[in-house]
Protein backbone atom coordinates (compact mmCIF):
# COMPACT_ATOMS: atom_id res chain seq x y z
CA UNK A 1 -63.73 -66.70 -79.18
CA UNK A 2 -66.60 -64.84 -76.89
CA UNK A 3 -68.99 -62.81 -79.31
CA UNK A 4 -67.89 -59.90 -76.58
CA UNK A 5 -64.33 -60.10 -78.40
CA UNK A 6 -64.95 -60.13 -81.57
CA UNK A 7 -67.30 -57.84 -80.92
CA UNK A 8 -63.90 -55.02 -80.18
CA UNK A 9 -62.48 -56.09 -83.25
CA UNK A 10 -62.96 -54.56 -86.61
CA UNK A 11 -61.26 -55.66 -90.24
CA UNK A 12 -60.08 -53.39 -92.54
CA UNK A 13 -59.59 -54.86 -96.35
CA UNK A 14 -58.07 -53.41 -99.14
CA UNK A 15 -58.05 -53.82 -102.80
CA UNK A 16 -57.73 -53.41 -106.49
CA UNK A 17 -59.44 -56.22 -108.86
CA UNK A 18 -58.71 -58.93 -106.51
CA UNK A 19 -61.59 -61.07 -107.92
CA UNK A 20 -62.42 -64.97 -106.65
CA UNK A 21 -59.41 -64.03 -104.10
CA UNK A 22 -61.48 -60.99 -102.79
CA UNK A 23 -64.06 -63.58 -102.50
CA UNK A 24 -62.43 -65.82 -99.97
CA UNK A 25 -60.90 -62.97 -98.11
CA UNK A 26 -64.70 -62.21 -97.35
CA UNK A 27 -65.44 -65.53 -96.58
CA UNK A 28 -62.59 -66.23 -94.34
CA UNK A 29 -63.61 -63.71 -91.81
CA UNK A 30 -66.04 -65.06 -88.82
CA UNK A 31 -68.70 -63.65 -88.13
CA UNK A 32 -69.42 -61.44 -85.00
CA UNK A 33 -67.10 -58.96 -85.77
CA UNK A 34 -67.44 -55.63 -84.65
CA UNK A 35 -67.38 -53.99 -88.29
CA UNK A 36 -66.31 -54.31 -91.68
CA UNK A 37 -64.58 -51.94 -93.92
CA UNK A 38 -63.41 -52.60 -97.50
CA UNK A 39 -61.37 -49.84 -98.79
CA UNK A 40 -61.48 -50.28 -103.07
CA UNK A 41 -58.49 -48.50 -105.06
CA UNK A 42 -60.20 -47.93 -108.48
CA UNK A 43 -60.91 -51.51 -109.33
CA UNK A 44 -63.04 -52.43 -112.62
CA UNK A 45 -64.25 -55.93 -111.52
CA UNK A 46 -66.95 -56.72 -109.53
CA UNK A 47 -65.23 -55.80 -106.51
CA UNK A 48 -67.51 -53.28 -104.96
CA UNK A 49 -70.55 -55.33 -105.59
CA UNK A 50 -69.19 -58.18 -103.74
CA UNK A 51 -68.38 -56.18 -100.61
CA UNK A 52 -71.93 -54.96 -100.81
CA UNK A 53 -73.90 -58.17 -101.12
CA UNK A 54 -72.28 -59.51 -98.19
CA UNK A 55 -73.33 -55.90 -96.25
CA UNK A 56 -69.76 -55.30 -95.95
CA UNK A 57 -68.90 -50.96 -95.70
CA UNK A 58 -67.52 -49.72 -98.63
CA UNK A 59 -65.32 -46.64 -98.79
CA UNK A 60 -63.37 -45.59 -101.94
CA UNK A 61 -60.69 -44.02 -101.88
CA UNK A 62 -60.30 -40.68 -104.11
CA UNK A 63 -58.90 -41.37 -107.32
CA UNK A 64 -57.21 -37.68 -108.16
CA UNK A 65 -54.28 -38.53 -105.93
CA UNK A 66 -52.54 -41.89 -106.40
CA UNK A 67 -53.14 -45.10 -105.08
CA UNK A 68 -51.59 -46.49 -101.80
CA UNK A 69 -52.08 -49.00 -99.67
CA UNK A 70 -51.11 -46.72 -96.77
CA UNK A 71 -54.05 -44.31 -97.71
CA UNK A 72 -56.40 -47.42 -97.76
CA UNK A 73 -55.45 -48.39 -94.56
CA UNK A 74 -55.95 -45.24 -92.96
CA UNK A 75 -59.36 -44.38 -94.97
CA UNK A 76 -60.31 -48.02 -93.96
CA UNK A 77 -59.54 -47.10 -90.38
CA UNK A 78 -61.51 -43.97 -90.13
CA UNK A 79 -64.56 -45.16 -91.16
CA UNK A 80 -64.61 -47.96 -88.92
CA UNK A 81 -63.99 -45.88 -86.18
CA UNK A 82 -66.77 -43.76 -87.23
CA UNK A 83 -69.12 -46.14 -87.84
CA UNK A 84 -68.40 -48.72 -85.16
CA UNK A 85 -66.85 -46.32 -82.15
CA UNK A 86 -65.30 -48.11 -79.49
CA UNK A 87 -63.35 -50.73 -81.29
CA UNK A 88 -60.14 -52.09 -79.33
CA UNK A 89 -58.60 -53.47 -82.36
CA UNK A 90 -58.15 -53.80 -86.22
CA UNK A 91 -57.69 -56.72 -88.36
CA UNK A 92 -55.91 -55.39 -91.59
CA UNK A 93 -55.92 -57.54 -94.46
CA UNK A 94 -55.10 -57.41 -97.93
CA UNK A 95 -57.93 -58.22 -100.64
CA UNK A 96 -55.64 -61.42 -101.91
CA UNK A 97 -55.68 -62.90 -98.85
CA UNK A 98 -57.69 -65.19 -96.37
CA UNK A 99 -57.78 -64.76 -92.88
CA UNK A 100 -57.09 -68.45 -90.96
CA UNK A 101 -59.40 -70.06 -88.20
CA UNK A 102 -58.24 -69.49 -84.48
CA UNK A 103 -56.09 -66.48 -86.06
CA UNK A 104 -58.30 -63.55 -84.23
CA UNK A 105 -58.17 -65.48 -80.93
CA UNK A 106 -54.64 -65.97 -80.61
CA UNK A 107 -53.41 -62.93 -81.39
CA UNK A 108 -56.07 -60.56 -79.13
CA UNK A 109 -54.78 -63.02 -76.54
CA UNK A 110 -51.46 -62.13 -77.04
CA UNK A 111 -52.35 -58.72 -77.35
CA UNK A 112 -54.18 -58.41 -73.89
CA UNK A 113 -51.03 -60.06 -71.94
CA UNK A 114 -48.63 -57.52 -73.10
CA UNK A 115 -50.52 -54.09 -73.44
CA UNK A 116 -46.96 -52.47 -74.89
CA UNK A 117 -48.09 -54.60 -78.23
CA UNK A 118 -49.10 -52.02 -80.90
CA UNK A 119 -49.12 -55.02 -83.92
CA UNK A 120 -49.01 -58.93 -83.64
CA UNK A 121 -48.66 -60.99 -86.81
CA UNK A 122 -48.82 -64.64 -87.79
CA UNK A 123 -47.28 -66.86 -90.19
CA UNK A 124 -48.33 -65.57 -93.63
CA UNK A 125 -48.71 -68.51 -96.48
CA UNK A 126 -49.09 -68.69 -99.94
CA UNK A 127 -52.08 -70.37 -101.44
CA UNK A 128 -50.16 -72.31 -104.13
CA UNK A 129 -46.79 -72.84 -103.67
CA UNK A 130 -46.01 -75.01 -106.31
CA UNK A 131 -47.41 -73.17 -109.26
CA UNK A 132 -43.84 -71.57 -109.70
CA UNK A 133 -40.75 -70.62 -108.68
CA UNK A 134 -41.91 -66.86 -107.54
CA UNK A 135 -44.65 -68.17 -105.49
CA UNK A 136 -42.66 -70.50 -103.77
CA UNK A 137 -40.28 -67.53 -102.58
CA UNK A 138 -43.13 -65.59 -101.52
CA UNK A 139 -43.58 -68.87 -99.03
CA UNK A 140 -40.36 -68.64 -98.09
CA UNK A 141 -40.46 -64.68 -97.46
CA UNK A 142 -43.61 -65.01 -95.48
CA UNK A 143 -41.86 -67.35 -92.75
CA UNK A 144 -40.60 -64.60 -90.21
CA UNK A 145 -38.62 -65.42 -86.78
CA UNK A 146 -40.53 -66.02 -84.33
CA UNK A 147 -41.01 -63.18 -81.36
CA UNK A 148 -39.93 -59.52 -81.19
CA UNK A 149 -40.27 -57.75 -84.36
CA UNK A 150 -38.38 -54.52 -85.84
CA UNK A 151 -41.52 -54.79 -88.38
CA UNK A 152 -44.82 -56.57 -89.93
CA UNK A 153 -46.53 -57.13 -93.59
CA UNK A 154 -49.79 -55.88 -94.97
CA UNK A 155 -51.50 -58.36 -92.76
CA UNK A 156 -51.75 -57.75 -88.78
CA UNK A 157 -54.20 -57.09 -85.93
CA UNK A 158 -53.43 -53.84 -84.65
CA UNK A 159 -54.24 -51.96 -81.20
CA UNK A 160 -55.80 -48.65 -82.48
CA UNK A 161 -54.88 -46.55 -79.91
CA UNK A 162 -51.57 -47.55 -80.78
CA UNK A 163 -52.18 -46.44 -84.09
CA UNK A 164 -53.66 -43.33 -82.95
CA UNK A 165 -50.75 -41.89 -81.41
CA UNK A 166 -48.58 -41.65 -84.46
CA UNK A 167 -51.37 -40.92 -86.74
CA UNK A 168 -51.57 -43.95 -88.82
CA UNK A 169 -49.85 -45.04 -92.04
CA UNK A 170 -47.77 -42.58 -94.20
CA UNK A 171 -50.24 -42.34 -96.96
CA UNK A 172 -48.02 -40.88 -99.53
CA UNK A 173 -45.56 -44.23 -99.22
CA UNK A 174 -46.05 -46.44 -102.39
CA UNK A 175 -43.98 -49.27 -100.70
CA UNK A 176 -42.87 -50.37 -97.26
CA UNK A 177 -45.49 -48.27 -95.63
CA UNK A 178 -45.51 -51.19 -92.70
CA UNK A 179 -42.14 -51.07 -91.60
CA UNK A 180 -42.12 -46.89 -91.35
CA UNK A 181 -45.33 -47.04 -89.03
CA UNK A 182 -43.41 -49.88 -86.90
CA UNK A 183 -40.39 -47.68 -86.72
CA UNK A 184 -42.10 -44.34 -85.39
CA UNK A 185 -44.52 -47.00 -82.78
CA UNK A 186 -41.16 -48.58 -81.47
CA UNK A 187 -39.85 -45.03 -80.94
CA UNK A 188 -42.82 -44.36 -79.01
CA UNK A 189 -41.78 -47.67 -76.81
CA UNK A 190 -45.01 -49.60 -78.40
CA UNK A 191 -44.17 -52.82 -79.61
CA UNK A 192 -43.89 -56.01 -82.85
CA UNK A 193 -44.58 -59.39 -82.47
CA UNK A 194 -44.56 -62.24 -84.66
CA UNK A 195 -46.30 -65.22 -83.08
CA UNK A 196 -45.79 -69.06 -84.18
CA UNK A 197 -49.73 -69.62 -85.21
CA UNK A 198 -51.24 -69.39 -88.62
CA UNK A 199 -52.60 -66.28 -90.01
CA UNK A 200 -53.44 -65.55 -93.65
CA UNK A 201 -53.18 -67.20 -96.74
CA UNK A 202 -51.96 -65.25 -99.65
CA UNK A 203 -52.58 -65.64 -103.17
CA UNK A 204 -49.70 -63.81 -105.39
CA UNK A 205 -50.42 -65.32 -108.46
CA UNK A 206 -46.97 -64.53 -109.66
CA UNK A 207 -46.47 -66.86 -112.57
CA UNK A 208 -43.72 -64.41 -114.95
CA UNK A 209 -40.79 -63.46 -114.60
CA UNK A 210 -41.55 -59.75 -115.27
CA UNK A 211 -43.86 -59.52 -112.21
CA UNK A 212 -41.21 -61.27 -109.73
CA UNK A 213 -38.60 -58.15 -111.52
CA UNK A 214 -41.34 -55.39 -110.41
CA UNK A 215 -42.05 -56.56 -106.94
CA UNK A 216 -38.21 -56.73 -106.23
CA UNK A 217 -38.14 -52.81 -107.91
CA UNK A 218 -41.08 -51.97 -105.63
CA UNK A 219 -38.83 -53.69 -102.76
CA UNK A 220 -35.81 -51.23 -103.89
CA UNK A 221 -38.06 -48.36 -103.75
CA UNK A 222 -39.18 -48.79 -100.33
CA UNK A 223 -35.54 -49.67 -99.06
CA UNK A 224 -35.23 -46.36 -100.04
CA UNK A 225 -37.28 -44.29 -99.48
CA UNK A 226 -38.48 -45.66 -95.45
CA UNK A 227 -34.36 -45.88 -95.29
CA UNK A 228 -34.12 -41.56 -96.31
CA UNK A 229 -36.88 -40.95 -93.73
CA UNK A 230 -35.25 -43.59 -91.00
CA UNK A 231 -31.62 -44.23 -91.45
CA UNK A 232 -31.94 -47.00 -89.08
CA UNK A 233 -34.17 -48.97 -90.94
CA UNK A 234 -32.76 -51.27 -93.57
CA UNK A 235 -29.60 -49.28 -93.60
CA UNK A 236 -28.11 -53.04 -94.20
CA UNK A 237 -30.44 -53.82 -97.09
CA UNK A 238 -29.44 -50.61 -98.62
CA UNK A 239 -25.99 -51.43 -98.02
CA UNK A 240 -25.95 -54.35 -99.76
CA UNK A 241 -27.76 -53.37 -102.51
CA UNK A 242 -25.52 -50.40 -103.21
CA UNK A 243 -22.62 -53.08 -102.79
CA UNK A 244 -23.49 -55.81 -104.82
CA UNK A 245 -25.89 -53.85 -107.36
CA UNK A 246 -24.09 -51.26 -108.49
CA UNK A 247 -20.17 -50.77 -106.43
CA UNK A 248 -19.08 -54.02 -107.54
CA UNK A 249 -20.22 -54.47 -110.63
CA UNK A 250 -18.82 -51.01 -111.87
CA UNK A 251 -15.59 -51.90 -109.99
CA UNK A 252 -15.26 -55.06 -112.29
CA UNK A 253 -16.11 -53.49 -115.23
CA UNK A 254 -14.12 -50.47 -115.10
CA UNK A 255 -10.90 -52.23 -113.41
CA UNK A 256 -11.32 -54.48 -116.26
CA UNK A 257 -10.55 -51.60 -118.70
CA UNK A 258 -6.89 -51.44 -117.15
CA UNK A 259 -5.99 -54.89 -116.36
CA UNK A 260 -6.53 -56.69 -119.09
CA UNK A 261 -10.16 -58.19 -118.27
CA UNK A 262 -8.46 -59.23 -114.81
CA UNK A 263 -10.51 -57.27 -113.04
CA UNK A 264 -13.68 -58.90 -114.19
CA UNK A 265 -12.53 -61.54 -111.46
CA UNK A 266 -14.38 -59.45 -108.36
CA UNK A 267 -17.33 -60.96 -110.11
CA UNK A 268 -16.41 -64.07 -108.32
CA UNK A 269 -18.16 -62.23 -105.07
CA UNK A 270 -21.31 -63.33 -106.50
CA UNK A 271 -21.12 -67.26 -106.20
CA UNK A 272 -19.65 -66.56 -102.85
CA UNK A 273 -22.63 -64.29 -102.00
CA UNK A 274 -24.92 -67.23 -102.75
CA UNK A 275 -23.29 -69.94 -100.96
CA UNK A 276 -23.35 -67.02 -97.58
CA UNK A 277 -27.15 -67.11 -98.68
CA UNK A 278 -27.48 -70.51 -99.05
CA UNK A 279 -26.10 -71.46 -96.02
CA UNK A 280 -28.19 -68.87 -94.04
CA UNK A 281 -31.20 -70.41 -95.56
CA UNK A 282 -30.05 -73.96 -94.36
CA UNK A 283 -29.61 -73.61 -91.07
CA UNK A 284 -33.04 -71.94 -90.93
CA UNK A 285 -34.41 -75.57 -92.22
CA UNK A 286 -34.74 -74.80 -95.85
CA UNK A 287 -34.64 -78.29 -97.94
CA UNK A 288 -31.02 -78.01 -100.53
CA UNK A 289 -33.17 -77.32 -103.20
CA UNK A 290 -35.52 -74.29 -101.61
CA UNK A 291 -32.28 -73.31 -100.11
CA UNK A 292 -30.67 -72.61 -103.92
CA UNK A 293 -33.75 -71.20 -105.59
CA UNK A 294 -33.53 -68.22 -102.42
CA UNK A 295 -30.21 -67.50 -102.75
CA UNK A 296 -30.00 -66.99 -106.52
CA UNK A 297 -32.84 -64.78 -106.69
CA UNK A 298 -31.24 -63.09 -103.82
CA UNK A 299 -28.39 -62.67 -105.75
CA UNK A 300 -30.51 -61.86 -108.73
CA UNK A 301 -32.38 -59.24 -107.29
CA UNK A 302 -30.28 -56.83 -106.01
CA UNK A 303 -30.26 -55.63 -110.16
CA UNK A 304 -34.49 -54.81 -109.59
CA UNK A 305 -33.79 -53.65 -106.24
CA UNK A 306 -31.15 -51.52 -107.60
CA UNK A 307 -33.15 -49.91 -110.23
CA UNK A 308 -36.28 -49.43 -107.87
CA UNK A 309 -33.73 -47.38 -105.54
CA UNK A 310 -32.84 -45.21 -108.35
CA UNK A 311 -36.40 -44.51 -109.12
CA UNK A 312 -37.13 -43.33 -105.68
CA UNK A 313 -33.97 -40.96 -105.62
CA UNK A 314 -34.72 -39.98 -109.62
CA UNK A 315 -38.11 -39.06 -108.47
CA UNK A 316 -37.44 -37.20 -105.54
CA UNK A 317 -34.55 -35.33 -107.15
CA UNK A 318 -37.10 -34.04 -110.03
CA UNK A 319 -39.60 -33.47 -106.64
CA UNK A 320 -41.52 -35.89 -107.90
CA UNK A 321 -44.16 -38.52 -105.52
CA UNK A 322 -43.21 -41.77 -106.64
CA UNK A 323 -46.39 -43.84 -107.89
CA UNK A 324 -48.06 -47.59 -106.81
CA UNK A 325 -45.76 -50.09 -108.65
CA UNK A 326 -47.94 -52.94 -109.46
CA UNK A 327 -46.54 -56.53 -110.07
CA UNK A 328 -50.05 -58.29 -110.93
């Protein structure tokens, strides 16, 4: 990549006591960019000071209203506009990840043959797949379809003057802050794209059970909420969590009281569920045994997902912001 490139590209990174994998985000970006912003979100570690030693910009965000991503972005973004006017576009990246080589180049390229793109992304991986079962469906969640896109992650390289003309992220949004920005930049006829070339490496150090149940409530919660602000996004996700979290279930249960117990056979939806999951995940090229770890947690999460949904609507019904639900 010409230094006259990289010199129109900024990165904005965000984080929260990422530690060594703060460290190799850092490292992982080339140098020659236009400018560097890392946004911090109350951490205790050394954080800060590593951003500072490597003359990175540091802006913090203001701890008396809660934490978002969506308000680092943006606060990210506005300083790098102010300090380094003139930018074409912005690298966001999330502190527990690592940008790949060749990523930048590829996707401004893509970027300057179709000026209608507002975000491009890449194939997102996780740094260690085989430490457990939760990472390796992170993997597995990362691995997009290929070409137009209704949505992104965290991670993408973003036009700003795309981003400019529906002013940024929704910085109250403690979840799913990237697909709500897609939806009001597709209704302004900008463009998603997911391209076939690698992009970041994530670390999710998710090792418990307990964290895998919190990121699927935080997935419930956003399903939500970016589904009561835009009922045509995720309206099927919500569907199907209402379905098979909550309607059949209860149906079971309570038909049970009145049959004699034979109601409890609706609950034989859920093996059939997995094998329609199962399936899906097959003919996408999952091995058997990938395959059947997705599908059961897919089954198995629509109970987090379920309660994550009710938060959002408990919240809001008390008029209450929902806060950052943290899985690490």
């Amino acid at each position: 990549m010409t230094a006259a490139v990289l010199q129109g590209i900024g990165v904005v990174a965000i984080g929260r006591n990422e530690g060594e994998r703060l460290r190799r985000c850092f490292d992982s970006l080339p140098a020659g960019l236009g400018g560097v912003v890392y946004v911090d979100s109350g951490s205790t570690d050394d954080s800060v000071a590593q951003a500072r030693q490597r003359g990175i910009e540091v802006a913090m965000l203001e701890p008396s209203l809660p934490f978002t991503a969506a308000r680092a972005r943006n606060l990210g973004l506005r300083r790098l506009r102010e300090r380094w006017p003139g930018l074409a576009f912005v690298q966001f990246i999330d502190g527990d990840c690592a940008l790949s080589p060749g990523w930048l180049e590829a996707a401004v390229c893509e970027m300057e043959r179709d000026t209608q793109l507002a975000l491009v992304c890449g194939r997102r991986r996780e740094r260690f797949p085989g430490t457990s079962a939760y990472n390796r469906l992170c993997d597995m969640e990362w691995n997009t379809p290929v070409g137009e896109a209704q949505a992104c992650g965290g991670d993408a390289l973003a036009r700003i003057e795309a981003l400019l003309t529906v002013d940024g992220y929704d910085g109250h949004l403690v979840a799913g802050e990237e697909p709500e920005l897609c939806a009001r930049l597709r209704a302004r006829g900008w463009r998603i794209r997911r391209i076939p070339v690698e992009m970041t490496l994530h670390d999710a150090a998710m090792t418990r059970f307990y964290q895998w149940w919190m990121r699927a409530m935080r997935s419930g919660h956003a399903y939500a909420e970016v589904n009561a602000m835009h009922p045509h996004v995720w309206r099927r996700e919500t569907r199907s969590i209402l379905g098979w979290g909550l309607l059949l279930p209860a149906t079971a249960f309570l038909s049970a009281l009145f049959t004699h117990g034979l109601g409890l056979a609706l609950l034989a939806g859920y093996p059939v569920l997995w094998l329609r999951v199962l399936r899906g995940r097959r003919a996408r090229g999952d091995a058997a045994g990938d395959a059947a770890l997705y599908a059961s947690f897919c089954v198995l999460g629509k109970s987090p997902e379920l309660a994550g949904m009710a938060m959002y609507w408990w919240n809001r019904g008390r008029g209450r912001r929902g806060r950052l639900i943290e899985y690490k």
